[in-house]
Every structure is written in C-alpha cells, then in structure tokens.
N, C-alpha and C. Protein backbone atom coordinates (compact mmCIF):
# COMPACT_ATOMS: atom_id res chain seq x y z
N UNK A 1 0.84 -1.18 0.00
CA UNK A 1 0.00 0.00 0.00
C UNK A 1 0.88 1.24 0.00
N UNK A 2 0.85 2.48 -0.71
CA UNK A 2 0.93 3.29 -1.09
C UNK A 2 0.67 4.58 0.35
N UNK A 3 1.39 5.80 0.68
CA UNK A 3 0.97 6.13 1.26
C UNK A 3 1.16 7.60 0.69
N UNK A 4 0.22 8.16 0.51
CA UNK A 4 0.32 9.66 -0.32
C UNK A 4 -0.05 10.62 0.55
N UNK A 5 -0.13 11.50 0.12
CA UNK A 5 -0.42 13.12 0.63
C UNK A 5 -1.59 13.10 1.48
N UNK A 6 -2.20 12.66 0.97
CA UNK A 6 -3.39 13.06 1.36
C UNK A 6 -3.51 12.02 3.01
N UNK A 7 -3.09 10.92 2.53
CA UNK A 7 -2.88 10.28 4.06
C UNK A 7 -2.21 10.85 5.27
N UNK A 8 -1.47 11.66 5.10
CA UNK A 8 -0.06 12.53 5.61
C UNK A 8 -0.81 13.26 6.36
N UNK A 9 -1.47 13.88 4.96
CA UNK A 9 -2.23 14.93 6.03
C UNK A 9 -3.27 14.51 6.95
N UNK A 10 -4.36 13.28 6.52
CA UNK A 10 -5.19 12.80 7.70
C UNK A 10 -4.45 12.10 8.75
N UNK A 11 -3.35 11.61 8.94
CA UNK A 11 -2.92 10.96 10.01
C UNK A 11 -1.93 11.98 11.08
N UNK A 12 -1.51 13.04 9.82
CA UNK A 12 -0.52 14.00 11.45
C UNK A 12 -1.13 15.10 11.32
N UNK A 13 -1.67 15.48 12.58
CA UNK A 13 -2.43 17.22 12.67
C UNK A 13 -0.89 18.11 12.33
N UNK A 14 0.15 18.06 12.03
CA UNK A 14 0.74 18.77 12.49
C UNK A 14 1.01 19.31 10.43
N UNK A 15 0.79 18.11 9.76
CA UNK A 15 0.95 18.03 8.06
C UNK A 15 -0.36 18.89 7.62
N UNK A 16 -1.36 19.13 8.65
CA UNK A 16 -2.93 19.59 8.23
C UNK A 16 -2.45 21.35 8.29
N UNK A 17 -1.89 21.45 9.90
CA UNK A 17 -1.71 22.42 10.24
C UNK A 17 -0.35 23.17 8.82
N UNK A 18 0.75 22.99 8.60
CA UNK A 18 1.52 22.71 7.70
C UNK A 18 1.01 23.12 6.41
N UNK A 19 0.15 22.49 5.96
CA UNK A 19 -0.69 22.76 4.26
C UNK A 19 -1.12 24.14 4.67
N UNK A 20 -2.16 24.31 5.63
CA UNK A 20 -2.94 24.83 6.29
C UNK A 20 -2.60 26.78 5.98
N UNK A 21 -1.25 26.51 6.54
CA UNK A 21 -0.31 27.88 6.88
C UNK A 21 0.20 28.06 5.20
N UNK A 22 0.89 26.74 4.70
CA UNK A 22 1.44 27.61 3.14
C UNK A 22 0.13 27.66 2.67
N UNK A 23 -0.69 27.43 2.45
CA UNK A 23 -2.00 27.56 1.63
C UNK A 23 -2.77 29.09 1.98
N UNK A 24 -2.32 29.56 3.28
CA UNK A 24 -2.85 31.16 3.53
C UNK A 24 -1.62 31.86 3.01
N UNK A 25 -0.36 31.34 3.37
CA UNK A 25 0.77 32.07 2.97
C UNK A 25 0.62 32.41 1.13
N UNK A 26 0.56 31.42 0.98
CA UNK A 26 0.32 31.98 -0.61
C UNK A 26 -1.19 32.40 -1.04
N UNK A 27 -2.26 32.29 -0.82
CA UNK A 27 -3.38 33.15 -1.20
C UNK A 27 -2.85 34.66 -1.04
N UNK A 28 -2.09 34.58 0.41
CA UNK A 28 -1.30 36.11 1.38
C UNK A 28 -0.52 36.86 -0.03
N UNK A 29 0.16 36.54 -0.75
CA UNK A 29 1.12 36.53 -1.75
C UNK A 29 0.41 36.94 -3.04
N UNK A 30 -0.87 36.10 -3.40
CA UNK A 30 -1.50 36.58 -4.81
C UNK A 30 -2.24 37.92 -4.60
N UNK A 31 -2.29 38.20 -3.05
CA UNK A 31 -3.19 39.85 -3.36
C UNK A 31 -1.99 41.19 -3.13
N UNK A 32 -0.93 40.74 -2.89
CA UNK A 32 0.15 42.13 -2.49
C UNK A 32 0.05 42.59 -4.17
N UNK A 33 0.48 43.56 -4.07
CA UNK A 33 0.29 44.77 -5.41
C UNK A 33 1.99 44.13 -6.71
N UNK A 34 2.92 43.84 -6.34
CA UNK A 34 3.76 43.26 -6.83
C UNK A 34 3.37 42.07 -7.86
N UNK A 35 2.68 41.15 -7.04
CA UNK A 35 2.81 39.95 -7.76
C UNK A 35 1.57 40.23 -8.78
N UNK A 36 0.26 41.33 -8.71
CA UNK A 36 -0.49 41.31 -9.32
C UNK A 36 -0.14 42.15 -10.62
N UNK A 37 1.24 43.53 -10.58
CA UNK A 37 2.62 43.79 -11.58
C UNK A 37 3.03 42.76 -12.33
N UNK A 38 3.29 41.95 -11.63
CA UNK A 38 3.93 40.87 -12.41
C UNK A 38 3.00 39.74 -13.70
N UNK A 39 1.83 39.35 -12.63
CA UNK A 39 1.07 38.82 -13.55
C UNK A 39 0.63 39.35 -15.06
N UNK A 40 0.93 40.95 -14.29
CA UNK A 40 -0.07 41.84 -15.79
C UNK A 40 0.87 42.32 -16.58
N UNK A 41 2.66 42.23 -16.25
CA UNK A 41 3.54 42.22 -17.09
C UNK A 41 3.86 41.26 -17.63
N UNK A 42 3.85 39.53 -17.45
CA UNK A 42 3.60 38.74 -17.98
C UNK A 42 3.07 38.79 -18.87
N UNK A 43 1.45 38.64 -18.74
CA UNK A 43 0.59 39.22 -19.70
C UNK A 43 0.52 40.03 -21.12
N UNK A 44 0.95 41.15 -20.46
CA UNK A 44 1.59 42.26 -21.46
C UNK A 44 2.59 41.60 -22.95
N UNK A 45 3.54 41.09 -22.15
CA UNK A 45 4.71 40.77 -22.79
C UNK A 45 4.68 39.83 -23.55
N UNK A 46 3.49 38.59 -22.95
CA UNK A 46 2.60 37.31 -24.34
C UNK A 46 2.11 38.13 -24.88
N UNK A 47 1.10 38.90 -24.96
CA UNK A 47 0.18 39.77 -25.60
C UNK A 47 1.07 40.76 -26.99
N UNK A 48 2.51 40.68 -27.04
CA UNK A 48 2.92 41.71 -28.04
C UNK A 48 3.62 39.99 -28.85
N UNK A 49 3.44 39.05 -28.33
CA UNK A 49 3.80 38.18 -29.18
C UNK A 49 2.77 37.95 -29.95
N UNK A 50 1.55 37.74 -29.07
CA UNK A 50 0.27 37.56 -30.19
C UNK A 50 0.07 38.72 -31.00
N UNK A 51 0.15 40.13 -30.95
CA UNK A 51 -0.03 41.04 -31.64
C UNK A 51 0.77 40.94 -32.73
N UNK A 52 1.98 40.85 -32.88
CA UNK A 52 3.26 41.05 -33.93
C UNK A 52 2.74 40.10 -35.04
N UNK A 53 2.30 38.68 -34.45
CA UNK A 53 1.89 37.92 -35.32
C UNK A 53 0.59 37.95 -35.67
N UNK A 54 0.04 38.56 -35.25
CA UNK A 54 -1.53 38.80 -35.96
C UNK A 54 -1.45 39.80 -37.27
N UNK A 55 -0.58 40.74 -36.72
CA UNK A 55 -0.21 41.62 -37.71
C UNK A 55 1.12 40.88 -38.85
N UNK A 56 1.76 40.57 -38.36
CA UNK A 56 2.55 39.83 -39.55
C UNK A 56 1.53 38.61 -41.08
N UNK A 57 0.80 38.47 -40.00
CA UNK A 57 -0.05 37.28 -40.95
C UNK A 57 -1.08 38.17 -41.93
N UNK A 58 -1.27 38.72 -41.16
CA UNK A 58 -2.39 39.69 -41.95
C UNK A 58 -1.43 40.40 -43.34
N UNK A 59 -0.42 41.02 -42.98
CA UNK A 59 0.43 41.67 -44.20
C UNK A 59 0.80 40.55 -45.14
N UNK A 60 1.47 39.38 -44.89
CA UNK A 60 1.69 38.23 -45.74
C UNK A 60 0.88 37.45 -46.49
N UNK A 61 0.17 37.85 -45.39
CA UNK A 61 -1.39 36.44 -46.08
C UNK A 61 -2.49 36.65 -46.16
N UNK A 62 -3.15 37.64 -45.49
CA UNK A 62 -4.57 37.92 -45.39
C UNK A 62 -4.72 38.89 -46.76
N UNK A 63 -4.25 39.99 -46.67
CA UNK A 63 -3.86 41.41 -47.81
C UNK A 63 -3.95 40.35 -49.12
N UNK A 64 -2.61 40.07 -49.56
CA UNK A 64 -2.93 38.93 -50.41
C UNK A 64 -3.74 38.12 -50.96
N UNK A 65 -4.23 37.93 -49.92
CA UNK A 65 -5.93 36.85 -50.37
C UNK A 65 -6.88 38.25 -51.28
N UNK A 66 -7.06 38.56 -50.10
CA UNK A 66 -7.94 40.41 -50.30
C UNK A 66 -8.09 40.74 -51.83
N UNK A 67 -6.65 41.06 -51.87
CA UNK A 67 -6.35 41.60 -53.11
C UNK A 67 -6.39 40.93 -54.55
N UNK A 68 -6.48 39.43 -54.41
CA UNK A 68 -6.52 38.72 -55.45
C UNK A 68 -8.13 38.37 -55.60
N UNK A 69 -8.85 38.89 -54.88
CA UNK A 69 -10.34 38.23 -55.30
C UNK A 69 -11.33 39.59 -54.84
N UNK A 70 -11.80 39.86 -56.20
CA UNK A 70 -13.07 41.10 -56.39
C UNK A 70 -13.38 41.37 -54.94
N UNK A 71 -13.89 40.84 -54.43
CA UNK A 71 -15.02 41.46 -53.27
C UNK A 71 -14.18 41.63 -52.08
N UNK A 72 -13.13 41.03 -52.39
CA UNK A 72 -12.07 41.44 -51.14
C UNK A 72 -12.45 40.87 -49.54
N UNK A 73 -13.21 39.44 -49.87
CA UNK A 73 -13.73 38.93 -48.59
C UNK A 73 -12.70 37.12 -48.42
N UNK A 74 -12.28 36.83 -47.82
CA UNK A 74 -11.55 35.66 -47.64
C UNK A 74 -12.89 34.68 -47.14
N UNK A 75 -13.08 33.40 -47.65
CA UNK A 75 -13.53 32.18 -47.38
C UNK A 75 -13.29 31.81 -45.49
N UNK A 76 -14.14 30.88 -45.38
CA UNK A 76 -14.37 30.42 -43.69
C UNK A 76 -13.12 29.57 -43.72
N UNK A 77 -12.59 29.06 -44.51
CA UNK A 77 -11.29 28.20 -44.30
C UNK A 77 -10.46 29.03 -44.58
N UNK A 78 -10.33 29.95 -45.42
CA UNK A 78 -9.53 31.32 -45.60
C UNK A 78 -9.08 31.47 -44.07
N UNK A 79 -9.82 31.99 -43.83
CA UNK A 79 -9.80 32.77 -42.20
C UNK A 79 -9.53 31.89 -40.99
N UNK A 80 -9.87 30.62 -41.29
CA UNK A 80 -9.26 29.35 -39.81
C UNK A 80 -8.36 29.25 -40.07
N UNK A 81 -7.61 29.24 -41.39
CA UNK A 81 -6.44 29.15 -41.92
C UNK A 81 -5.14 30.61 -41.31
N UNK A 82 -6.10 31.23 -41.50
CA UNK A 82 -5.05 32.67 -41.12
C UNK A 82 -4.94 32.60 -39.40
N UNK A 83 -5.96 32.57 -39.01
CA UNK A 83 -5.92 32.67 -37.01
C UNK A 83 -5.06 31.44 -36.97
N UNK A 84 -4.96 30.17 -37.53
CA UNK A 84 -3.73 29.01 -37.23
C UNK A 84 -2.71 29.60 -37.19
N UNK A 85 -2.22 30.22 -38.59
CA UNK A 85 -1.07 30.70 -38.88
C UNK A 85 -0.64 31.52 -37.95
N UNK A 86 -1.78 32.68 -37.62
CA UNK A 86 -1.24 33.73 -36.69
C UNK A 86 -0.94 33.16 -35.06
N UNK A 87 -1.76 32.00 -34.21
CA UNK A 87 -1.23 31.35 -33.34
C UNK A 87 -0.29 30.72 -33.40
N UNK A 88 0.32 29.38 -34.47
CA UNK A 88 1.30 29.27 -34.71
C UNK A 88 2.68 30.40 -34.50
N UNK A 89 2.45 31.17 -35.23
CA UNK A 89 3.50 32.22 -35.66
C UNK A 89 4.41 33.09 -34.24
N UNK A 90 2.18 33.61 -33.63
CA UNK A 90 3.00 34.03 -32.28
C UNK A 90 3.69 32.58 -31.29
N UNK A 91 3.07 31.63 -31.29
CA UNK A 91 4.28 30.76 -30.33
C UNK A 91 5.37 30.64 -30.65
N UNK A 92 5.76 30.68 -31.80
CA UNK A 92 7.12 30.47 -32.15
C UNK A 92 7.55 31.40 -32.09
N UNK A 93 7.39 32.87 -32.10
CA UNK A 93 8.14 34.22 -31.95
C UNK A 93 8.19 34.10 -30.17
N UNK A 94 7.59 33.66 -29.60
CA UNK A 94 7.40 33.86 -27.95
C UNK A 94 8.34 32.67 -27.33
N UNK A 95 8.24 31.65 -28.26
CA UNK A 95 9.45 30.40 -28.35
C UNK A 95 10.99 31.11 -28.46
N UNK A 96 10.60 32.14 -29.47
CA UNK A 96 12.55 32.52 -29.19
C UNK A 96 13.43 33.28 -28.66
N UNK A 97 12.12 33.89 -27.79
CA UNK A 97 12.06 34.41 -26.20
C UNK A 97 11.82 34.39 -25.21
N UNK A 98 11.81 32.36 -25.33
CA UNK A 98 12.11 31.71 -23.95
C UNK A 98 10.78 31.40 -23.30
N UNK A 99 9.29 32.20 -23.58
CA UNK A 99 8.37 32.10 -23.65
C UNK A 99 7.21 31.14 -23.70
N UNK A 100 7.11 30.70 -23.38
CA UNK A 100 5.59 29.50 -23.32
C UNK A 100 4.62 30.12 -23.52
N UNK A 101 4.24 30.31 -24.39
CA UNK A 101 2.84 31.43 -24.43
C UNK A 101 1.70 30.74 -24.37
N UNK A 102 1.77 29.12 -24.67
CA UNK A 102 0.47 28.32 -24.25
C UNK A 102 -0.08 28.42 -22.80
N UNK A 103 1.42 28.65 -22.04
CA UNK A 103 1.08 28.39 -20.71
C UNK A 103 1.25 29.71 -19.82
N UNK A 104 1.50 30.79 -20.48
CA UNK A 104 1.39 31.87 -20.35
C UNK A 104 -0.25 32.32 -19.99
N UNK A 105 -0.78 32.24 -21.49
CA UNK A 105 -1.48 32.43 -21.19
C UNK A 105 -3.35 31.97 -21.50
N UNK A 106 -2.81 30.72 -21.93
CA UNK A 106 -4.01 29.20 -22.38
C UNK A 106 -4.04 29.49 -23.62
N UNK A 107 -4.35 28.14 -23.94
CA UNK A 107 -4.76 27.72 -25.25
C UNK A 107 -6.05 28.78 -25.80
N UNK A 108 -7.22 28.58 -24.82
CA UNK A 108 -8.39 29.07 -25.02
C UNK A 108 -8.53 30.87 -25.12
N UNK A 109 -7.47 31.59 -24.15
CA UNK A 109 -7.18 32.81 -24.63
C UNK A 109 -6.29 33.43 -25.39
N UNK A 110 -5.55 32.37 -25.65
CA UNK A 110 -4.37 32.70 -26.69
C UNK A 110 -5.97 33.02 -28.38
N UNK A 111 -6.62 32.09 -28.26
CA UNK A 111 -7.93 32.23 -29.33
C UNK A 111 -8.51 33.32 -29.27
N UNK A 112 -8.83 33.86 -28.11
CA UNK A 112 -9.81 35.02 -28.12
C UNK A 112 -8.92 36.03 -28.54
N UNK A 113 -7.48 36.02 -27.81
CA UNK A 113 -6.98 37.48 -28.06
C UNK A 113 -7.00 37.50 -29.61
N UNK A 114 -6.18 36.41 -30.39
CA UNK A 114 -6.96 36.74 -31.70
C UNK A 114 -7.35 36.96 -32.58
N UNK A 115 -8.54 36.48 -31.97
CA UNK A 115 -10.02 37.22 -32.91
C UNK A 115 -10.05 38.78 -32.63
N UNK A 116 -10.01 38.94 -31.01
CA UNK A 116 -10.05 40.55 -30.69
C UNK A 116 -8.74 41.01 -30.87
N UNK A 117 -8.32 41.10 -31.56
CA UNK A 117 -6.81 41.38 -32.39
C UNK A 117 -7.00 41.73 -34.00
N UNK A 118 -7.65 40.33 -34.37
CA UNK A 118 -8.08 40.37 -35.83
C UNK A 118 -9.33 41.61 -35.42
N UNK A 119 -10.66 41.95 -35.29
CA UNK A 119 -11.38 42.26 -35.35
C UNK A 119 -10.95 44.16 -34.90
N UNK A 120 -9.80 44.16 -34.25
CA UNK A 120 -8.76 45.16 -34.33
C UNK A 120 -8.50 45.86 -35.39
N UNK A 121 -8.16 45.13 -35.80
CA UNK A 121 -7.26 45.31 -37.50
C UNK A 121 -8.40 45.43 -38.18
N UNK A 122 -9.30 44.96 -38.75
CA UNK A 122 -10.64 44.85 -39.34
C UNK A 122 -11.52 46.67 -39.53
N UNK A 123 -11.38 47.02 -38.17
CA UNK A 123 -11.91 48.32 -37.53
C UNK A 123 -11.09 49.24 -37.70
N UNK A 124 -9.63 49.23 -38.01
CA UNK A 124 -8.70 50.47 -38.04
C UNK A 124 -8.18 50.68 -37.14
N UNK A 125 -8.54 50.04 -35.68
CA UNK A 125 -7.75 50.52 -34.33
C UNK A 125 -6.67 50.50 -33.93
C-alpha cells in the first residue's frame, strides 16, 4: 500500500496544520500589489507576441488573399487558416524568447486574443 499526501495529512495534525499555513501564505502573496505587476507584465509581454503575429499574418497572407479576389472577402477556411497561422507564428516568436505562451497564457485565450486582435485590424484601431 501506497501512502500519499493526502494520508499525511489525515494521520498528522501537524501536516494539516503545515498545508494549512502555506496555503494562507500563498493566497497572502496573490493579493500584495507586486505579484499582481507581475502577472499583468507577464501578460503584457505574451500579448505583443500575439499582436506582432496577428499583424505579420495579416500583411503576408490575409492582404494577399484580399487583393486577389473582387469582393475582397476571404472564405471560412480562408480565415481558420489565417488565425492558425497567426497562433502558430505568435508561439514560435514567444518560443525565441524563452516564452511559453500556451502556458502563459491558455490555449483558449491565446484564441480570443486573436479574434479581438483580428477584429482590431478589421476596424482600423
């Protein structure tokens, strides 16, 4: 039998007490004004990786499309095609600055930023 964490902690008050204290100690830690700097410079600093490449893709590849077809509207695979490219593009620019930008800042918002990136560009902003 196996004896894990969680046993540790039900068998010694002293492992309960222990969790107990780092587990306030660090909640203590996520509200000081520093670490909440840090998070949002983090942030910041994925965020110009996704930008560079939203905008890089768009000048290479999107314009291009644009320009080669009358109505100047890109296809639904057109466009899944371009947000790949542009996620792709920014991880690997954020890759050669040591960067994890998946884990920076998720899969699922690495998507939104974007669209609200693309939809940026779209508007003139």
């Amino acid at each position: 039998m196996m004896f894990t964490v969680t046993d540790w902690l039900a068998a010694d008050p002293a492992g309960g007490v222990i969790a107990g204290v780092a587990a306030l100690a660090y909640a203590a830690l996520k509200t000081l004004p520093w670490f909440d700097r840090l998070r949002r410079g983090r942030l910041s600093r994925a965020l110009r990786f996704v930008e560079a490449a939203v905008r890089q893709v768009y000048e290479e590849y999107v314009r291009e499309l644009k320009a080669a077809r009358g109505d100047g509207k890109l296809t639904a695979e057109e466009r899944r095609r371009a947000r790949e490219l542009a996620r792709q593009r920014a991880i690997d620019l954020a890759r050669t600055e040591g960067v994890d930008l998946v884990a920076e800042i998720g899969a699922a918002q690495l998507a939104l930023w974007i669209d609200r990136l693309v939809q940026r560009i779209k508007t003139g902003r």
